[in-house]
PDB file of N, CA and C in Angstrom:
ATOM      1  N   UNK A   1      46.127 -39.741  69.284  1.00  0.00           N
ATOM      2  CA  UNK A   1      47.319 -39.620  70.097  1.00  0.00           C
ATOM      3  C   UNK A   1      47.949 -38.253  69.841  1.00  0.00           C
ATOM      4  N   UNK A   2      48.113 -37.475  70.801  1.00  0.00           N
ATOM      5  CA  UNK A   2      48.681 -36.100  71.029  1.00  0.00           C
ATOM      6  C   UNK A   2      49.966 -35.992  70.834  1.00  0.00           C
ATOM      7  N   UNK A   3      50.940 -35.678  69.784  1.00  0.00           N
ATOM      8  CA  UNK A   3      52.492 -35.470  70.311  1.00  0.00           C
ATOM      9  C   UNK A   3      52.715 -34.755  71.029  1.00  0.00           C
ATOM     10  N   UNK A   4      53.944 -35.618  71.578  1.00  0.00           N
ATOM     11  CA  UNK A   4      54.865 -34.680  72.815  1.00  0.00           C
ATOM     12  C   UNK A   4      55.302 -33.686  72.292  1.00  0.00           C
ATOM     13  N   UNK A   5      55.478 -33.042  73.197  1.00  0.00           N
ATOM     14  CA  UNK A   5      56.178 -31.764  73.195  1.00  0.00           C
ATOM     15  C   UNK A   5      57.617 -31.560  73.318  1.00  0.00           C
ATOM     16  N   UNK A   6      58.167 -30.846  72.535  1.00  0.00           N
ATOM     17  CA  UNK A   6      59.398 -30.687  72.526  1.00  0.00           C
ATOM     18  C   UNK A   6      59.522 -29.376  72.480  1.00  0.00           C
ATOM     19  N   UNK A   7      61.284 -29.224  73.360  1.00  0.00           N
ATOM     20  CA  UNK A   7      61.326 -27.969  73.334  1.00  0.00           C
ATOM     21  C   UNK A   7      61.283 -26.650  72.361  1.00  0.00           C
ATOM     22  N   UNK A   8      61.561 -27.515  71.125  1.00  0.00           N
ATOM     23  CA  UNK A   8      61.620 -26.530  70.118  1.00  0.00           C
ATOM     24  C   UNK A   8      60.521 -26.086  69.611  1.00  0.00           C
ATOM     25  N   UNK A   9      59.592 -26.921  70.277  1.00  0.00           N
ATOM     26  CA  UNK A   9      58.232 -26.301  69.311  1.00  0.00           C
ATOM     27  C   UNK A   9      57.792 -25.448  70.157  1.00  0.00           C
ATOM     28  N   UNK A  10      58.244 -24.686  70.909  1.00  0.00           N
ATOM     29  CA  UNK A  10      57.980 -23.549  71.831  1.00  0.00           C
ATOM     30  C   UNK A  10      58.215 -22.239  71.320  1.00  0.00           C
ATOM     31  N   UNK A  11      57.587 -21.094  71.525  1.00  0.00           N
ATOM     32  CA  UNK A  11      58.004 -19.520  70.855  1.00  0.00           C
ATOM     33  C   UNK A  11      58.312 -19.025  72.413  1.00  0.00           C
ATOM     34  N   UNK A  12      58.698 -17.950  72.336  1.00  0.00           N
ATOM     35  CA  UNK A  12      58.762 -17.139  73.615  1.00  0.00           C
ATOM     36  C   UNK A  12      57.302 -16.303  73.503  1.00  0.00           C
ATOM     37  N   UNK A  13      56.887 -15.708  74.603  1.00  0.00           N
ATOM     38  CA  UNK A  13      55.577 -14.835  74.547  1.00  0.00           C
ATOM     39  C   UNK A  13      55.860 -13.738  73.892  1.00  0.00           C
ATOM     40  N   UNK A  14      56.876 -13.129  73.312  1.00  0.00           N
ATOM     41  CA  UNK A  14      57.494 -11.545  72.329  1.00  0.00           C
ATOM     42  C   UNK A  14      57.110 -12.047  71.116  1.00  0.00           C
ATOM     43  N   UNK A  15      57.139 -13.317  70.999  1.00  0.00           N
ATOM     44  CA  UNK A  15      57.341 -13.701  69.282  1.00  0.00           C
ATOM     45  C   UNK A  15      56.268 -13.886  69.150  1.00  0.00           C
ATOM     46  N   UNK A  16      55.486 -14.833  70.021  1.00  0.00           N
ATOM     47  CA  UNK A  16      53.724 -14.688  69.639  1.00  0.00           C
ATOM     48  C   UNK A  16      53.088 -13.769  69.569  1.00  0.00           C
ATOM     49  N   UNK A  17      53.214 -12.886  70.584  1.00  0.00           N
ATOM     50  CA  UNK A  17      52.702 -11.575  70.527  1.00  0.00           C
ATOM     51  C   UNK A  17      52.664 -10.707  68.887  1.00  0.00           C
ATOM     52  N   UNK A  18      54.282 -10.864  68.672  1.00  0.00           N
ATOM     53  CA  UNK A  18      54.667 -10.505  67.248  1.00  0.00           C
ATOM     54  C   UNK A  18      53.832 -11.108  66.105  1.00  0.00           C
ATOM     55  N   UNK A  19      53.538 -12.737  66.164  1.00  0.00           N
ATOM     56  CA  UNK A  19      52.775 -13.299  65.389  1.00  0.00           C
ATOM     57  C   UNK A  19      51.392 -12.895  65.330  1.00  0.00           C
ATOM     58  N   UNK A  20      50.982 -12.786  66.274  1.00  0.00           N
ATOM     59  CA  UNK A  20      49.398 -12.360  66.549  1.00  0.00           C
ATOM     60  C   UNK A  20      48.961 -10.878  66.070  1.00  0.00           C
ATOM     61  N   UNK A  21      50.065 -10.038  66.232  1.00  0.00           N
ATOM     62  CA  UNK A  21      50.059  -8.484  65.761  1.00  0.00           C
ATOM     63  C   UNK A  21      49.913  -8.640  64.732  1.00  0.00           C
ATOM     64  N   UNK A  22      51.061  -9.561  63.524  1.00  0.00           N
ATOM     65  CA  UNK A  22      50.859  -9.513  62.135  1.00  0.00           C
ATOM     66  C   UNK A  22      49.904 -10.056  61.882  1.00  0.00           C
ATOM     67  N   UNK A  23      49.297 -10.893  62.292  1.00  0.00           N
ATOM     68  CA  UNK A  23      48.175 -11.632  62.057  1.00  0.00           C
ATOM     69  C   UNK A  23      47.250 -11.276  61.442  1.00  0.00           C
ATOM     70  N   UNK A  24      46.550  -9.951  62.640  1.00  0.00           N
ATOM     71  CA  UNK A  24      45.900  -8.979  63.089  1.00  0.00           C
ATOM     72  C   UNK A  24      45.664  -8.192  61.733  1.00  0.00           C
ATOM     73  N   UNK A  25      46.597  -7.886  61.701  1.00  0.00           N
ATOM     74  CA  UNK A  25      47.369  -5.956  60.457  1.00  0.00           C
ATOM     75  C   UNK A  25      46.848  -6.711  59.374  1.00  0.00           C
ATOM     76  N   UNK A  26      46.763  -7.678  58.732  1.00  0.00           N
ATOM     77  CA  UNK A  26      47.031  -8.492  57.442  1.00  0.00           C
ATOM     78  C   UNK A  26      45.516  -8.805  57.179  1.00  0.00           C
ATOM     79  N   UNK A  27      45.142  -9.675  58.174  1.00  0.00           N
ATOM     80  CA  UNK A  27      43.874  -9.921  57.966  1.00  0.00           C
ATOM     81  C   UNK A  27      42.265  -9.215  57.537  1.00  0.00           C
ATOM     82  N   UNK A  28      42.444  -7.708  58.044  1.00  0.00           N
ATOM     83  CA  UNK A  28      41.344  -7.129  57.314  1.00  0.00           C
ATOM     84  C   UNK A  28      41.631  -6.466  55.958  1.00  0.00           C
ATOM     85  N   UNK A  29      42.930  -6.816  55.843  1.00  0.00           N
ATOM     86  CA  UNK A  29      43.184  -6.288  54.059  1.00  0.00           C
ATOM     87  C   UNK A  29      42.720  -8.177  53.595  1.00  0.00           C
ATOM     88  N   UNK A  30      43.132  -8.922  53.861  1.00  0.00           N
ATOM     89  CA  UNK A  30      42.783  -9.974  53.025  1.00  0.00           C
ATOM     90  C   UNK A  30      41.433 -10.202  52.805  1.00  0.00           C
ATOM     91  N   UNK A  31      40.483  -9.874  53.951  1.00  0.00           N
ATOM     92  CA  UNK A  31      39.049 -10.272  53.664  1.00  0.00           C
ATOM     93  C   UNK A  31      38.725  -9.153  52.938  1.00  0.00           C
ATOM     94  N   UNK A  32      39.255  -8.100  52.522  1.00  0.00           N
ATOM     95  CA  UNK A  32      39.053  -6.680  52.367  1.00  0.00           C
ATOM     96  C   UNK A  32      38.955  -7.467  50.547  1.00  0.00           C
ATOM     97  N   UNK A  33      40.075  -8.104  50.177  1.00  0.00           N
ATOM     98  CA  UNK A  33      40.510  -8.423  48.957  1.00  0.00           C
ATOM     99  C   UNK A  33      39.797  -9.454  48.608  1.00  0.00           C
ATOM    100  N   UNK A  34      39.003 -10.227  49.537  1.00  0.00           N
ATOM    101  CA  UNK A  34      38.476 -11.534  49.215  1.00  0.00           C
ATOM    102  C   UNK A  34      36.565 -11.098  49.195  1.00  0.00           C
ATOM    103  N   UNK A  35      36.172  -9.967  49.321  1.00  0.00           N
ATOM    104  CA  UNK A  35      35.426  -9.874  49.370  1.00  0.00           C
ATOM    105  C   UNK A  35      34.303  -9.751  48.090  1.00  0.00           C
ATOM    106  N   UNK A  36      33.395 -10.742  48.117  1.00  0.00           N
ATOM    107  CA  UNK A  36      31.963 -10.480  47.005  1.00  0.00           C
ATOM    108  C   UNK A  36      31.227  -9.908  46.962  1.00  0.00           C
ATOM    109  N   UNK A  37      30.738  -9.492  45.869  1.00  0.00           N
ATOM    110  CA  UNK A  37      29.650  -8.336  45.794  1.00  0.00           C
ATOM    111  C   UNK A  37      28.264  -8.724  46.300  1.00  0.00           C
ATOM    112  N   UNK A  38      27.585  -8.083  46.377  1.00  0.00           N
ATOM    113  CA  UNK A  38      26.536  -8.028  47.727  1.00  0.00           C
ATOM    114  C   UNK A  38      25.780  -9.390  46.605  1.00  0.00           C
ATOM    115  N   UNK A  39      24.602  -9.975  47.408  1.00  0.00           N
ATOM    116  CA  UNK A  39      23.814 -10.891  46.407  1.00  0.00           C
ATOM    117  C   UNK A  39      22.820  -9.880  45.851  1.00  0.00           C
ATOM    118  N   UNK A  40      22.019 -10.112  44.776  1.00  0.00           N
ATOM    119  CA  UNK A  40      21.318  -9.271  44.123  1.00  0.00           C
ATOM    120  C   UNK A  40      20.165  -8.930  45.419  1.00  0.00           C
ATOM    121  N   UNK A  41      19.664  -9.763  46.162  1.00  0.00           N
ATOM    122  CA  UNK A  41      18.460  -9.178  46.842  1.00  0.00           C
ATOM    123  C   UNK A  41      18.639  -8.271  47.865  1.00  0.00           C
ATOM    124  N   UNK A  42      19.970  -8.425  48.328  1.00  0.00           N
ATOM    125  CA  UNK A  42      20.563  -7.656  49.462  1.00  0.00           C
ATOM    126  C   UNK A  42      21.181  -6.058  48.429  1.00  0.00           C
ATOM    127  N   UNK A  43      21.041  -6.331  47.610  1.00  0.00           N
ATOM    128  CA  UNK A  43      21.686  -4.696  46.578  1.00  0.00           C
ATOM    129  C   UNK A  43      19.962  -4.050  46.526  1.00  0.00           C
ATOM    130  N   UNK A  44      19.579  -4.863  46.318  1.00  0.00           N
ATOM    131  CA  UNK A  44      17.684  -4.307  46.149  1.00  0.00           C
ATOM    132  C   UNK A  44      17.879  -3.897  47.385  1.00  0.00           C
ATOM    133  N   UNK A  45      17.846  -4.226  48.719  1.00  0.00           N
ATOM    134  CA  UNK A  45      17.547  -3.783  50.119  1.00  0.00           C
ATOM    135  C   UNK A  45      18.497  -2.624  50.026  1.00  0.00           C
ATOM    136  N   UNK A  46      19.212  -2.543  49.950  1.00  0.00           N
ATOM    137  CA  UNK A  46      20.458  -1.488  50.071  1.00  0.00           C
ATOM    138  C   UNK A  46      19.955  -0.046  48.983  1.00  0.00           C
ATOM    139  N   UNK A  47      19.635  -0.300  48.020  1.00  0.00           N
ATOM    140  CA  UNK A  47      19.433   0.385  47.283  1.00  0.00           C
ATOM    141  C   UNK A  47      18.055   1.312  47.371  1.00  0.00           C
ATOM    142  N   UNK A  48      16.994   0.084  48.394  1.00  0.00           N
ATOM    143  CA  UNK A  48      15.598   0.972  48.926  1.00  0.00           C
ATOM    144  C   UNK A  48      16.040   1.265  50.034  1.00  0.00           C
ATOM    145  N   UNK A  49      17.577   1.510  51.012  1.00  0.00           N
ATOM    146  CA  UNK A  49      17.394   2.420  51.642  1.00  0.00           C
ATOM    147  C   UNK A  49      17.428   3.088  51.430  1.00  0.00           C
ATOM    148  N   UNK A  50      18.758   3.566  50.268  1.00  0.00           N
ATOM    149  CA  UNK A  50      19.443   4.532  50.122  1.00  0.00           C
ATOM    150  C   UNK A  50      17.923   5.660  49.566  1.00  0.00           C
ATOM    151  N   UNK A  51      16.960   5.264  48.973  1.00  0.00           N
ATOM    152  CA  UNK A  51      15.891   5.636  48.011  1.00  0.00           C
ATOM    153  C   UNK A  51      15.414   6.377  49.496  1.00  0.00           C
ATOM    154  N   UNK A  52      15.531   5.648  50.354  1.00  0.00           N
ATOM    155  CA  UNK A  52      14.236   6.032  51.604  1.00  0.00           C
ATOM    156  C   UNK A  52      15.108   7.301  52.874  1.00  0.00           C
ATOM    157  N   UNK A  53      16.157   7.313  52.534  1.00  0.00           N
ATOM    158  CA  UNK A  53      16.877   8.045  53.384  1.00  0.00           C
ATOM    159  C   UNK A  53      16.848   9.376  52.672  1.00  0.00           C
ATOM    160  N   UNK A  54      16.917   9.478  51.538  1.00  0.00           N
ATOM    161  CA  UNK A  54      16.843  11.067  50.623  1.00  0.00           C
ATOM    162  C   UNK A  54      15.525  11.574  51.232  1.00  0.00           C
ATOM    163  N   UNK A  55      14.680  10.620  51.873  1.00  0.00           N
ATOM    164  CA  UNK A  55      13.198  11.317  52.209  1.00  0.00           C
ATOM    165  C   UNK A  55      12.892  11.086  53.431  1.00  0.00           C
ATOM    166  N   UNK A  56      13.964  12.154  53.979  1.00  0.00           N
ATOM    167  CA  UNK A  56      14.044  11.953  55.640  1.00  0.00           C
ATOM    168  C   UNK A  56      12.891  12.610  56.170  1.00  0.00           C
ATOM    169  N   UNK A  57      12.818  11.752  57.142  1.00  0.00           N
ATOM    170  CA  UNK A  57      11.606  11.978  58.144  1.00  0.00           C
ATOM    171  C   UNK A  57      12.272  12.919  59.358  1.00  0.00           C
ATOM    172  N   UNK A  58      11.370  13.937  59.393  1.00  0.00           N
ATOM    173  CA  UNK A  58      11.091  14.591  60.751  1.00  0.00           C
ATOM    174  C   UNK A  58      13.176  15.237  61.285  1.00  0.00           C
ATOM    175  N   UNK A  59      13.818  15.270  59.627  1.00  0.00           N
ATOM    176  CA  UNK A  59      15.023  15.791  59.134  1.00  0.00           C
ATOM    177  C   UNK A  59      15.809  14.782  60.177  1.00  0.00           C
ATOM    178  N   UNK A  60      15.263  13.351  60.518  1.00  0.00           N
ATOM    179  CA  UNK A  60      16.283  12.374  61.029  1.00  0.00           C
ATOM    180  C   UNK A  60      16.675  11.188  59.811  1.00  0.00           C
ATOM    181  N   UNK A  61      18.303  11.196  59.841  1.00  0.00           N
ATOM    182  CA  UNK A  61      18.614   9.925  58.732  1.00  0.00           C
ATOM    183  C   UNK A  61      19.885   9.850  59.174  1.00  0.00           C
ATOM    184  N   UNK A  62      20.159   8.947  58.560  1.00  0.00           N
ATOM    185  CA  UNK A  62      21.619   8.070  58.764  1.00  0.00           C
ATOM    186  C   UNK A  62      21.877   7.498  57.055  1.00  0.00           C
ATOM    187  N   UNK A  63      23.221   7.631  56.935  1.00  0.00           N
ATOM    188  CA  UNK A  63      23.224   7.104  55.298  1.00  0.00           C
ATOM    189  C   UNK A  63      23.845   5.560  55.220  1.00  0.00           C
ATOM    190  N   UNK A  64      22.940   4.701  54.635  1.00  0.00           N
ATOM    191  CA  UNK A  64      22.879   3.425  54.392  1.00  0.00           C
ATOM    192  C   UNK A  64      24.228   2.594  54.032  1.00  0.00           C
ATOM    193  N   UNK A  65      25.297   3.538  53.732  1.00  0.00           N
ATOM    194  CA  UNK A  65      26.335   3.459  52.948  1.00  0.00           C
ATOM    195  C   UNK A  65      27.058   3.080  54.614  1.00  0.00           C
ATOM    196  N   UNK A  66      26.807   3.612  55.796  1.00  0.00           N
ATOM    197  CA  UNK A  66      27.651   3.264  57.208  1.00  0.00           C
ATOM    198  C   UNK A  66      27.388   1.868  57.383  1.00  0.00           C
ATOM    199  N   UNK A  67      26.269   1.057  56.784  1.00  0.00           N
ATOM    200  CA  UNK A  67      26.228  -0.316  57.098  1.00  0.00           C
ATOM    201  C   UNK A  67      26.839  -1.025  56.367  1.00  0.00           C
ATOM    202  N   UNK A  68      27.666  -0.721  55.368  1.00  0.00           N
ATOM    203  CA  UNK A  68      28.617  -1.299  54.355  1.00  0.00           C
ATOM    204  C   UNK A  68      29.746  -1.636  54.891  1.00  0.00           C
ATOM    205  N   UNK A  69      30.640  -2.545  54.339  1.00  0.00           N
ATOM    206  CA  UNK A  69      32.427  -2.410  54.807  1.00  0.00           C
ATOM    207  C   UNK A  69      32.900  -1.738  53.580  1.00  0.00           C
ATOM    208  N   UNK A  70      32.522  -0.465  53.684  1.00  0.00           N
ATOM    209  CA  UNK A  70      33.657   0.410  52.374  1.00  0.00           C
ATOM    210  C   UNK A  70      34.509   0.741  53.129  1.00  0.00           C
ATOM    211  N   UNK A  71      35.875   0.781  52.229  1.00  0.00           N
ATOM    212  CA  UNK A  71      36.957   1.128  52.586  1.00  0.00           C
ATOM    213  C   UNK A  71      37.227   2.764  51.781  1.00  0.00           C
ATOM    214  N   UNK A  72      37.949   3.393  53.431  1.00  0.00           N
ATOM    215  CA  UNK A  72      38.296   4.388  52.878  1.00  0.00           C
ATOM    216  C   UNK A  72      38.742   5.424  51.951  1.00  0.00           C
TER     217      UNK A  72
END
């Protein structure tokens, strides 16, 4: 059974908007803070790129470190 609705449980669309902005701003610092270190097999993968990119081919590479979420 669904409760009714009442008027008070209403926001105006400024205030949600407002809610949703903070929402927004907050949330990639929290996962930022909640985040675990890689699992060991995925640090092995990461670590033979980084090995395989120092030995660029045909002087094309990209550094392994852009597929990370490091923070600035």
């Amino acid at each position: 059974m669904e409760p009714t609705s009442r008027a008070s449980d209403h926001i105006d669309r400024l205030t949600a908007q407002s809610i949703c902005d903070e929402v927004g701003n907050r949330l990639p610092e929290d996962l930022f803070l909640e985040a675990s270190p890689l699992p060991p097999y995925l640090e092995r993968l990461v670590n033979e790129l980084r090995k395989q990119e120092r030995v660029q081919i045909d002087g094309v590479g990209a550094p392994a470190d852009r597929f990370l979420h490091a923070r600035p």
